[in-house]
C-alpha atoms as a PDB file:
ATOM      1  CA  UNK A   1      80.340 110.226 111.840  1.00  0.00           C
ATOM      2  CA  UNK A   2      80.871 107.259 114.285  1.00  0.00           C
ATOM      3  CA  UNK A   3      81.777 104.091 113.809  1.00  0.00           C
ATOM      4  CA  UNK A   4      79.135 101.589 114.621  1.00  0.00           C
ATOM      5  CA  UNK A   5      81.468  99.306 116.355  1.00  0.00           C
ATOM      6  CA  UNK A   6      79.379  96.256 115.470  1.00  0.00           C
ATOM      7  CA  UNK A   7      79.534  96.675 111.801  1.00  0.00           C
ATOM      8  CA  UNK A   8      82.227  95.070 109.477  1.00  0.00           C
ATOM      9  CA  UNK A   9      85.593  96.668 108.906  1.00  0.00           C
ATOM     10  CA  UNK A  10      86.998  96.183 105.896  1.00  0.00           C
ATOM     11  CA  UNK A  11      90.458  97.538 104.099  1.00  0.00           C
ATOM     12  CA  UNK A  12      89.741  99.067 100.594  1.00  0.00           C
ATOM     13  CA  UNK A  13      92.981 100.205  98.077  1.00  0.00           C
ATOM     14  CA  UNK A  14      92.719 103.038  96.218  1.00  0.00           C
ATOM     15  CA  UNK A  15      95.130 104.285  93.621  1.00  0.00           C
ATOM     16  CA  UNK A  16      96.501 106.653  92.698  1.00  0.00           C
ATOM     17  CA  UNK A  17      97.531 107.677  95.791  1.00  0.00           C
ATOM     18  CA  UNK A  18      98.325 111.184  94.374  1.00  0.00           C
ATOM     19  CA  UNK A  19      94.991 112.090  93.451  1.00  0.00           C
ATOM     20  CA  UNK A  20      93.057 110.039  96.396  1.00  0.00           C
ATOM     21  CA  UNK A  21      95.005 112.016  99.337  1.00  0.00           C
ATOM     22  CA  UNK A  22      93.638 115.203  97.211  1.00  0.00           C
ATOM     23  CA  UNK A  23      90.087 114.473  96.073  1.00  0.00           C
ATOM     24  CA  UNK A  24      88.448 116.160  98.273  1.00  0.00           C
ATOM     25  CA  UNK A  25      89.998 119.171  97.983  1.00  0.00           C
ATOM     26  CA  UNK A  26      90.354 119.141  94.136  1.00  0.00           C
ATOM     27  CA  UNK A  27      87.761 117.144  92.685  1.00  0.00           C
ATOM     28  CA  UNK A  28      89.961 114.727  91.460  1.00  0.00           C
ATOM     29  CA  UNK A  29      87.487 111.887  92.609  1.00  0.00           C
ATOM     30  CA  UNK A  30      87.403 110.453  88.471  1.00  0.00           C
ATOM     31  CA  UNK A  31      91.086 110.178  88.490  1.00  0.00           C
ATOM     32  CA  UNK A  32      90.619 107.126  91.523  1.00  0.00           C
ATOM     33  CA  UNK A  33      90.413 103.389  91.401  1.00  0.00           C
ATOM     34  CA  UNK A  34      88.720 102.342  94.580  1.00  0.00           C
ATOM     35  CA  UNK A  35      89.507  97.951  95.247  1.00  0.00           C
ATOM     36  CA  UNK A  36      86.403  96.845  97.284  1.00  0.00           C
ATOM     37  CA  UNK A  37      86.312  93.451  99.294  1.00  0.00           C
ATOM     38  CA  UNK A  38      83.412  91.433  97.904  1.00  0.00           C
ATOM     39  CA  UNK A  39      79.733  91.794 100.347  1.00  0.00           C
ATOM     40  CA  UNK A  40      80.393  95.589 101.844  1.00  0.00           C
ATOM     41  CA  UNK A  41      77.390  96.922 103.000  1.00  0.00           C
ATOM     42  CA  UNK A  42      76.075 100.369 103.684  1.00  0.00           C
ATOM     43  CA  UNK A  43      76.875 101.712 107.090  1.00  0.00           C
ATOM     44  CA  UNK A  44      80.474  99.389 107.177  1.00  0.00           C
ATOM     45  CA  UNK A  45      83.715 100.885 108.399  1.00  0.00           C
ATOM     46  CA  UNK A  46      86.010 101.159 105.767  1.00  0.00           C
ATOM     47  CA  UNK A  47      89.645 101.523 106.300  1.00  0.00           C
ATOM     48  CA  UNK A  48      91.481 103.251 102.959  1.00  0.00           C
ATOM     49  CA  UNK A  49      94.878 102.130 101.974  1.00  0.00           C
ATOM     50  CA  UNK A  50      97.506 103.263  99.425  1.00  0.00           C
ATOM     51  CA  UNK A  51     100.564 101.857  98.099  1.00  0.00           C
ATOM     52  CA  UNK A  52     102.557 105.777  98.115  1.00  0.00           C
ATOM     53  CA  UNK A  53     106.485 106.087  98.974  1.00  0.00           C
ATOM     54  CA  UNK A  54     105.314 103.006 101.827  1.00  0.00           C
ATOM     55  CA  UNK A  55     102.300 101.622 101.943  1.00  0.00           C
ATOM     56  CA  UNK A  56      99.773 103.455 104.289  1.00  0.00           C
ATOM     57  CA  UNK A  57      96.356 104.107 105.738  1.00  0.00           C
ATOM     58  CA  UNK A  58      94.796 107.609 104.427  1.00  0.00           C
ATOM     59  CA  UNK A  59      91.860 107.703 105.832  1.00  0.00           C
ATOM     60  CA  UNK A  60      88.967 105.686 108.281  1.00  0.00           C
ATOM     61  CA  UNK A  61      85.326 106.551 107.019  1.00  0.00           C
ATOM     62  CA  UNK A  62      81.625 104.828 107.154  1.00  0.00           C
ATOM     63  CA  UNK A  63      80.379 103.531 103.966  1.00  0.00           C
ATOM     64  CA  UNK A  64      77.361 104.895 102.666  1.00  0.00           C
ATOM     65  CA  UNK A  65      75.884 102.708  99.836  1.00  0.00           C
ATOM     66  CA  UNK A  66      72.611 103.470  97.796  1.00  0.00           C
ATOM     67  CA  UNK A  67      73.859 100.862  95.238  1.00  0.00           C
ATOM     68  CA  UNK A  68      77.096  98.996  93.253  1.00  0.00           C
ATOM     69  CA  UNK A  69      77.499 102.567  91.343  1.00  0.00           C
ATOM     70  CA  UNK A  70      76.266 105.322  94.210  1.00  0.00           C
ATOM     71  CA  UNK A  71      78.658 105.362  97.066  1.00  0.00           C
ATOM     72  CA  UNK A  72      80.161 107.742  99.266  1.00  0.00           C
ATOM     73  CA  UNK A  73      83.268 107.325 102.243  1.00  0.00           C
ATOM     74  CA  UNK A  74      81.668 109.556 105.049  1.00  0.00           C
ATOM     75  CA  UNK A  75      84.461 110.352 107.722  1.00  0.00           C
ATOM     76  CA  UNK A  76      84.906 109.058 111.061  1.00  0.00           C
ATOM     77  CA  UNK A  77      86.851 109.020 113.855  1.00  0.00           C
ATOM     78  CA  UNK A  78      89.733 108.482 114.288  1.00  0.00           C
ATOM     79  CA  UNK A  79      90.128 112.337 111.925  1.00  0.00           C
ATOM     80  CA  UNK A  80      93.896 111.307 109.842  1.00  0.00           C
ATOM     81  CA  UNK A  81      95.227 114.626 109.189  1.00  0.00           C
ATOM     82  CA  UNK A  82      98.193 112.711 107.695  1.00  0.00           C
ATOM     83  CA  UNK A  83      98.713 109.699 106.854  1.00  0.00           C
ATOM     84  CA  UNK A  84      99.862 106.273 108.986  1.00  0.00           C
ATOM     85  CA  UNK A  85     102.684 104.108 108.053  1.00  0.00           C
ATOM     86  CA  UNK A  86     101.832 100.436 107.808  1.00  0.00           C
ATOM     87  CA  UNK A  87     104.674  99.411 109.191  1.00  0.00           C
ATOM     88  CA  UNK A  88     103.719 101.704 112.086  1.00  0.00           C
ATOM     89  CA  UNK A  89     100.599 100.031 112.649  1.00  0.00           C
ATOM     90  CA  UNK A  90     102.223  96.209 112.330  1.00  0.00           C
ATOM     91  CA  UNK A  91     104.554  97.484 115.290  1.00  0.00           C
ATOM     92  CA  UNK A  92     101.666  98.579 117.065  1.00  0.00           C
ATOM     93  CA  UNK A  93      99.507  95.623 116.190  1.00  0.00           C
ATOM     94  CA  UNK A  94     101.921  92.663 116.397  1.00  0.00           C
ATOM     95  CA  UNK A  95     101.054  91.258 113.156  1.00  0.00           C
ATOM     96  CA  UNK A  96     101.190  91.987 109.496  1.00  0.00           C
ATOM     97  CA  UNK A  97      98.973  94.236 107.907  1.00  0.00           C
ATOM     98  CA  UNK A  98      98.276  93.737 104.261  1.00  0.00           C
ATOM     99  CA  UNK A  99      96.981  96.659 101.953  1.00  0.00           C
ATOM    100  CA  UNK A 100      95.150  93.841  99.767  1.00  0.00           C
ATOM    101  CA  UNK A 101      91.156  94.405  99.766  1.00  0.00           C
ATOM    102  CA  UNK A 102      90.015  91.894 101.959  1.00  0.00           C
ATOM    103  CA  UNK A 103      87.027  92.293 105.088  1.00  0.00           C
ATOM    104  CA  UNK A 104      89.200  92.044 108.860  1.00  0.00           C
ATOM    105  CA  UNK A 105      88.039  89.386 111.533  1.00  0.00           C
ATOM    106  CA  UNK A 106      85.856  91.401 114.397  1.00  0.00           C
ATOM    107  CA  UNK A 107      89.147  91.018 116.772  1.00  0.00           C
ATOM    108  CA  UNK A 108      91.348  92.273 113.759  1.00  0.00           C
ATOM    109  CA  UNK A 109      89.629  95.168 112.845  1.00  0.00           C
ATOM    110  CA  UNK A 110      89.172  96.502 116.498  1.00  0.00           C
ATOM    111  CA  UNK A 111      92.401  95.792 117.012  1.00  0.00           C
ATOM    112  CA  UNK A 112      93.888  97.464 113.887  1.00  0.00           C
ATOM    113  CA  UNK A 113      90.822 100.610 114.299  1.00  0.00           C
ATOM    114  CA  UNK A 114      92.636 101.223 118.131  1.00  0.00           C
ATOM    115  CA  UNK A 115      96.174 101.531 117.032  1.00  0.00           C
ATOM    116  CA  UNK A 116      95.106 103.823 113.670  1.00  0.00           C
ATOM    117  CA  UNK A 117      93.348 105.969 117.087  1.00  0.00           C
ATOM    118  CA  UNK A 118      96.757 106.032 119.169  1.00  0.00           C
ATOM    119  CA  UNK A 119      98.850 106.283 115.788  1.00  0.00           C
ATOM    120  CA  UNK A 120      97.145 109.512 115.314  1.00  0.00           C
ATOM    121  CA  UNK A 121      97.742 110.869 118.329  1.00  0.00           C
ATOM    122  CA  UNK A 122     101.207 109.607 118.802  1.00  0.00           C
ATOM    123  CA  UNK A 123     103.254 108.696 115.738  1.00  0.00           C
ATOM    124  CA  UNK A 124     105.854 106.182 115.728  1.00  0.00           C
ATOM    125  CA  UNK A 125     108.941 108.044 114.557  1.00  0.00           C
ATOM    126  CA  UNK A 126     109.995 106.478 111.319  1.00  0.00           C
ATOM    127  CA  UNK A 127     113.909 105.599 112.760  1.00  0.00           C
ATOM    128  CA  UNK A 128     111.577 103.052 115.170  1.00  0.00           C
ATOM    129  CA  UNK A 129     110.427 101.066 112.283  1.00  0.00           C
ATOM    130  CA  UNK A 130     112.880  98.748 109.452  1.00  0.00           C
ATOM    131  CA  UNK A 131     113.154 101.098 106.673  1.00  0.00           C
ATOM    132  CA  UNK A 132     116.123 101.479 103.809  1.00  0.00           C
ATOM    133  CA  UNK A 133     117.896 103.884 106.143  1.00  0.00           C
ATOM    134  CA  UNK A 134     118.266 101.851 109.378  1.00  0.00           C
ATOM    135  CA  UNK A 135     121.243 100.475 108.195  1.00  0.00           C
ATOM    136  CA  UNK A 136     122.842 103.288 106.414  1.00  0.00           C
ATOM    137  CA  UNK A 137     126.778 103.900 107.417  1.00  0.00           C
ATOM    138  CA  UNK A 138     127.289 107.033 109.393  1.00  0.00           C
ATOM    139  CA  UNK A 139     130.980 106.818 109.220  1.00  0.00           C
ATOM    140  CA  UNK A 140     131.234 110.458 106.965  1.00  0.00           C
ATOM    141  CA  UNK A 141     127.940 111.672 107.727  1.00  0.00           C
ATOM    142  CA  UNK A 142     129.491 114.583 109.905  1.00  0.00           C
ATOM    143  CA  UNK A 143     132.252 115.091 107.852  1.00  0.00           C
ATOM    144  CA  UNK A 144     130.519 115.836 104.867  1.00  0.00           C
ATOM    145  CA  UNK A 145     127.974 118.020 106.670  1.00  0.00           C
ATOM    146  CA  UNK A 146     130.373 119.813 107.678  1.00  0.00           C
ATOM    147  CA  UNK A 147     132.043 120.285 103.789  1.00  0.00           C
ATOM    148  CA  UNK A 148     128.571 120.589 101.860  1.00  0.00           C
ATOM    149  CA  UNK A 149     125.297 120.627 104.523  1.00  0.00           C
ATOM    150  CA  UNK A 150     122.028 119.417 103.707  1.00  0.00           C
ATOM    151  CA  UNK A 151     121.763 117.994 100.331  1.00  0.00           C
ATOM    152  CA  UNK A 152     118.248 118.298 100.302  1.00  0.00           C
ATOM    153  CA  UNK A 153     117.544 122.442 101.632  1.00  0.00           C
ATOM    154  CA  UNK A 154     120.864 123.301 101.795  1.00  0.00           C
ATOM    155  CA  UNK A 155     121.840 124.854 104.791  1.00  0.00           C
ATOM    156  CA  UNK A 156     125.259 124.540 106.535  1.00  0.00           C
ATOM    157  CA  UNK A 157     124.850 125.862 109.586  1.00  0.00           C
ATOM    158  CA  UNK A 158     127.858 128.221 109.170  1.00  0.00           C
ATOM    159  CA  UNK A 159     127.626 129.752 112.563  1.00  0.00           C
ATOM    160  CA  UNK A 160     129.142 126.511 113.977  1.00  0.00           C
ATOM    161  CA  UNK A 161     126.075 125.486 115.420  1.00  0.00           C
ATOM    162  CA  UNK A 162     123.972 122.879 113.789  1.00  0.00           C
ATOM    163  CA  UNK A 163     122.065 119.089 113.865  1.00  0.00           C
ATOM    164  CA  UNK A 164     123.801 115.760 113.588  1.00  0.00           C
ATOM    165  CA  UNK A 165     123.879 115.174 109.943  1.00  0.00           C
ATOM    166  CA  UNK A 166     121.891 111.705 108.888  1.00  0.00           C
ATOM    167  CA  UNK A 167     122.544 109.300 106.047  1.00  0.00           C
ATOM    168  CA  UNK A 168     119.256 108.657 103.353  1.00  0.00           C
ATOM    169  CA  UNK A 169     118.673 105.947 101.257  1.00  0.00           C
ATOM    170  CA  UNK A 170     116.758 106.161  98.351  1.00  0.00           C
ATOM    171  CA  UNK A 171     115.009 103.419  97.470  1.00  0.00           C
ATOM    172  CA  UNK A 172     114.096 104.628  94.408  1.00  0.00           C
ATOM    173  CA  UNK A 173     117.017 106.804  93.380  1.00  0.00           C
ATOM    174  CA  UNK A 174     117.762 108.448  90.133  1.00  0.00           C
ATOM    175  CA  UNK A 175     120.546 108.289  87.580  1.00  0.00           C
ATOM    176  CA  UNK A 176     124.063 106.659  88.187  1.00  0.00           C
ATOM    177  CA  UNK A 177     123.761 107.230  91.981  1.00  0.00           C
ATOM    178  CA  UNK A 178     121.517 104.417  92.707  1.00  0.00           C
ATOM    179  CA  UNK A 179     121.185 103.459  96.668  1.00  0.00           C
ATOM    180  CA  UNK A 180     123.703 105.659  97.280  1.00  0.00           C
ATOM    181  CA  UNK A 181     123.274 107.496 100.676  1.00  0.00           C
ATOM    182  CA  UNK A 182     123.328 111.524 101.253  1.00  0.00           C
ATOM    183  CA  UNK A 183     123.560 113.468 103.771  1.00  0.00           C
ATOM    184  CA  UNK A 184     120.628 115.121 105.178  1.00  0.00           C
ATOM    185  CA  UNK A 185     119.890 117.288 108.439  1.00  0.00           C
ATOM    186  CA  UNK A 186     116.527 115.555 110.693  1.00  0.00           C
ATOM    187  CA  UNK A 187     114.340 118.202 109.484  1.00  0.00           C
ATOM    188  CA  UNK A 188     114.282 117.175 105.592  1.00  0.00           C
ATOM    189  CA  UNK A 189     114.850 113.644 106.871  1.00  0.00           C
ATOM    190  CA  UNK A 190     111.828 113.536 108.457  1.00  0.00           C
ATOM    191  CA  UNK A 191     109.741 114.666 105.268  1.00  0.00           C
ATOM    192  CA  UNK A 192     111.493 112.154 103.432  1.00  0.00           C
ATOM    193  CA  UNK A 193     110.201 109.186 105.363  1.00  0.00           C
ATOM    194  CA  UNK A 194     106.508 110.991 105.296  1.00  0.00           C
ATOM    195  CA  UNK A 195     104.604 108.074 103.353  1.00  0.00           C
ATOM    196  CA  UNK A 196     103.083 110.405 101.216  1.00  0.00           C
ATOM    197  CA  UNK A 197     106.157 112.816 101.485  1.00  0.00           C
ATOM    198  CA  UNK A 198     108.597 113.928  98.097  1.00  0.00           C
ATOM    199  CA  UNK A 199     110.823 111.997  96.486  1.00  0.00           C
ATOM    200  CA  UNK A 200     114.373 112.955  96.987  1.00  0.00           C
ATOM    201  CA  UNK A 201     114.310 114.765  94.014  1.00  0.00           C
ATOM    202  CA  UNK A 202     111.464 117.126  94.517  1.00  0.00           C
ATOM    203  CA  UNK A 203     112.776 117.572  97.828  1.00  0.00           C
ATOM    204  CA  UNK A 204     116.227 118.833  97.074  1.00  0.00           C
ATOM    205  CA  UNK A 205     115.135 121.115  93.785  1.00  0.00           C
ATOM    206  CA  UNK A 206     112.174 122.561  95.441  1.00  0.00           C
ATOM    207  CA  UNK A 207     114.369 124.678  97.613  1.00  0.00           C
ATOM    208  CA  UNK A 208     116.507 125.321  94.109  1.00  0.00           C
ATOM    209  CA  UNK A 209     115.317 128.459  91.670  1.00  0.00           C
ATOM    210  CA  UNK A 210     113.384 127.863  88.574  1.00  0.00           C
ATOM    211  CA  UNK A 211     114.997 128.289  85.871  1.00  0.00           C
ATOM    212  CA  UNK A 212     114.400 131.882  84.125  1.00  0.00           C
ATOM    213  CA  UNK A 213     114.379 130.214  81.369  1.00  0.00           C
ATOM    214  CA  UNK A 214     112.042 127.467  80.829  1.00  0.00           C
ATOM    215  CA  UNK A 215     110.344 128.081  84.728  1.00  0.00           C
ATOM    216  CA  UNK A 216     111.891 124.265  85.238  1.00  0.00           C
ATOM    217  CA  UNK A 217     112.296 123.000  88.981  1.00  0.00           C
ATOM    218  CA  UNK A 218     115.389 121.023  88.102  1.00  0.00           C
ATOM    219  CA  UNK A 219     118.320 123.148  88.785  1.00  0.00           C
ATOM    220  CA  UNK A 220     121.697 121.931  89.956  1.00  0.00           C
ATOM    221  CA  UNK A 221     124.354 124.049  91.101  1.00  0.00           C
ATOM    222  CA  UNK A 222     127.647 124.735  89.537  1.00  0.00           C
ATOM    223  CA  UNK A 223     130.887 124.665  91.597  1.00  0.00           C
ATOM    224  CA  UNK A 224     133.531 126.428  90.543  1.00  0.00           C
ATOM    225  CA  UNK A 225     137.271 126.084  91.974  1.00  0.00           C
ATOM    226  CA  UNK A 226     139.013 123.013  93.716  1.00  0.00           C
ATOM    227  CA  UNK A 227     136.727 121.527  96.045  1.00  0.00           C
ATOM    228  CA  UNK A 228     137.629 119.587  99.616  1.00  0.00           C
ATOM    229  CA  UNK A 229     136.236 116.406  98.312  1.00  0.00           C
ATOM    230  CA  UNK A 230     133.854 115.393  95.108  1.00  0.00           C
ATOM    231  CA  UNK A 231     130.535 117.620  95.315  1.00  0.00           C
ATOM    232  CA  UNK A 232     127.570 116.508  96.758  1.00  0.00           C
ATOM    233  CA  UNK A 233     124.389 114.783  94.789  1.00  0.00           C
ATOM    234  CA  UNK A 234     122.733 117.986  92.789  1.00  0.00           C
ATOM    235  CA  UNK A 235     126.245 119.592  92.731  1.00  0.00           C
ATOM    236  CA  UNK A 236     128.232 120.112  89.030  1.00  0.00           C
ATOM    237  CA  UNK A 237     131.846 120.625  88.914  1.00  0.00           C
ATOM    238  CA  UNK A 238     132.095 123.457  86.683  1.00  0.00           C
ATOM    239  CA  UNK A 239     136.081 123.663  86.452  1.00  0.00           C
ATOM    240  CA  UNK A 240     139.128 124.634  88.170  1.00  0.00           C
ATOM    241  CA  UNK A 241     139.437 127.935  86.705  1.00  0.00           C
ATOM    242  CA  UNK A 242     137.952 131.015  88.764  1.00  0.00           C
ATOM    243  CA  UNK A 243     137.308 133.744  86.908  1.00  0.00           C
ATOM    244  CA  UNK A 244     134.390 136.109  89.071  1.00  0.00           C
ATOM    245  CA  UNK A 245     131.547 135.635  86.586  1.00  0.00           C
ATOM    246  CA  UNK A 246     130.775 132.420  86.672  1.00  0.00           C
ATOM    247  CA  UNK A 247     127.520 130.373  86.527  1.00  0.00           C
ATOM    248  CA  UNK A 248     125.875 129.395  89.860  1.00  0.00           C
ATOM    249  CA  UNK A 249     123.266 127.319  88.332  1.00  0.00           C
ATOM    250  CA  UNK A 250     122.457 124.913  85.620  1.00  0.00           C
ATOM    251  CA  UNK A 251     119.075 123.758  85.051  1.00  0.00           C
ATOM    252  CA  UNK A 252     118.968 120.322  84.121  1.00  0.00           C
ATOM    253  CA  UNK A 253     115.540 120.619  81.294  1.00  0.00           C
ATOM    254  CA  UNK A 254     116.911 123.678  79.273  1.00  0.00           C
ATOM    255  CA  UNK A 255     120.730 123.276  79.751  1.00  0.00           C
ATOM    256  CA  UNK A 256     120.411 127.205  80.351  1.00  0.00           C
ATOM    257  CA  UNK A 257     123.322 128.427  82.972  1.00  0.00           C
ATOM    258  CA  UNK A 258     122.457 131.549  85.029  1.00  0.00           C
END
């Protein structure tokens, strides 16, 4: 659908943003609180906001409006296969962009509508916009890529050729390791700083095994022997002693060792 370009354009939150970046693939549309500025109309652009990892914009649509309690978002251009940063818009922009409800000036909205359009075609990478990470120390980044590799997938690289390690910080990080950085390779770094991407969490045990005993997706591993330096986030020291038949796994629901 187009956007009538003479129409008012107005920002409308919707939480939570789980279920809204699903809906319409799921049906999850009675699981959504949709925040509308006061005097929307039918045929209005509508920009959709959610407060996720960062606050973004999920979608651009044209309101269709039979009454207060029959609505619909009909899509328009610009198509958002994923979703915008804010904070990649404000750089675009020039000036703050609040995810409050609230109906944009004429001059606003166009102004916001265009970079949305050139946002979608060309994202801002996320190490061009202040995040938690820009100004993480990078001092033992390579050093410890070197000893442990990706604490998020994983992989090490051991053929001697791999990426510049990078330092994340997790705003919103779990246990006794709070805003503690890890090392990451720019792949899983990248998902990271998706605004609806995992938490650091999912990331790291989704490439783990469930447990076989409870199916569980939290498993840590279990390192046996004298390590180079302490182990990395997700990492158990299992002991000293070697003895061949040890556990490689722990999962962190059941307790069960495999």
């Amino acid at each position: 659908m187009t956007i009538d370009p003479h129409r008012p354009v107005h920002v409308v939150f919707a939480t939570p943003w789980e279920a809204v970046s699903r809906n319409r693939d799921t049906g999850e549309e009675d699981r959504t609180w949709w925040s509308f500025p006061d005097h929307v109309a039918d045929g209005d652009t509508v920009i959709t906001v959610v407060d996720a990892r960062e606050p973004a914009i999920i979608d651009v649509s044209v309101l269709r409006m039979d009454s207060d309690d029959d609505w619909d978002l009909a899509p328009a251009g610009p198509h958002l296969f994923e979703a915008i940063a804010v904070a990649a818009i404000e750089k675009r922009v020039g000036f703050p962009f609040s995810i409050d409800p609230r109906t944009l000036h004429r001059t606003e909205g166009a102004a916001v509508l265009k970079a949305v359009d050139t946002e979608s075609k060309s994202p801002t990478p996320w190490y061009d916009v202040a995040n938690a990470c820009s100004g993480a120390d990078r001092m033992d980044t390579t050093r410890e890529g070197r000893l442990w590799g990706c604490t998020a997938c994983g992989k090490d690289w051991e053929g001697g050729f791999g990426p510049r390690y990078q330092q994340h910080v997790s705003a919103g990080w779990p246990f006794d390791a709070e805003d503690e950085p890890v090392v990451v390779c720019p792949s899983c770094h990248d998902i990271l700083h998706q605004p609806l991407g995992p938490t650091f969490d999912e990331l790291m045990f989704s490439h783990r095994p469930a447990c076989p005993r409870c199916n569980a997706r939290r498993t840590y591993k279990r390192l046996m022997g004298m390590p180079p330096g302490p182990p990395p986030y997700g990492t158990i020291s299992g002991g000293c002693v070697v003895t061949g038949e040890d556990d490689r796994f722990l999962c962190g629901i059941c307790d069960h060792g495999w």
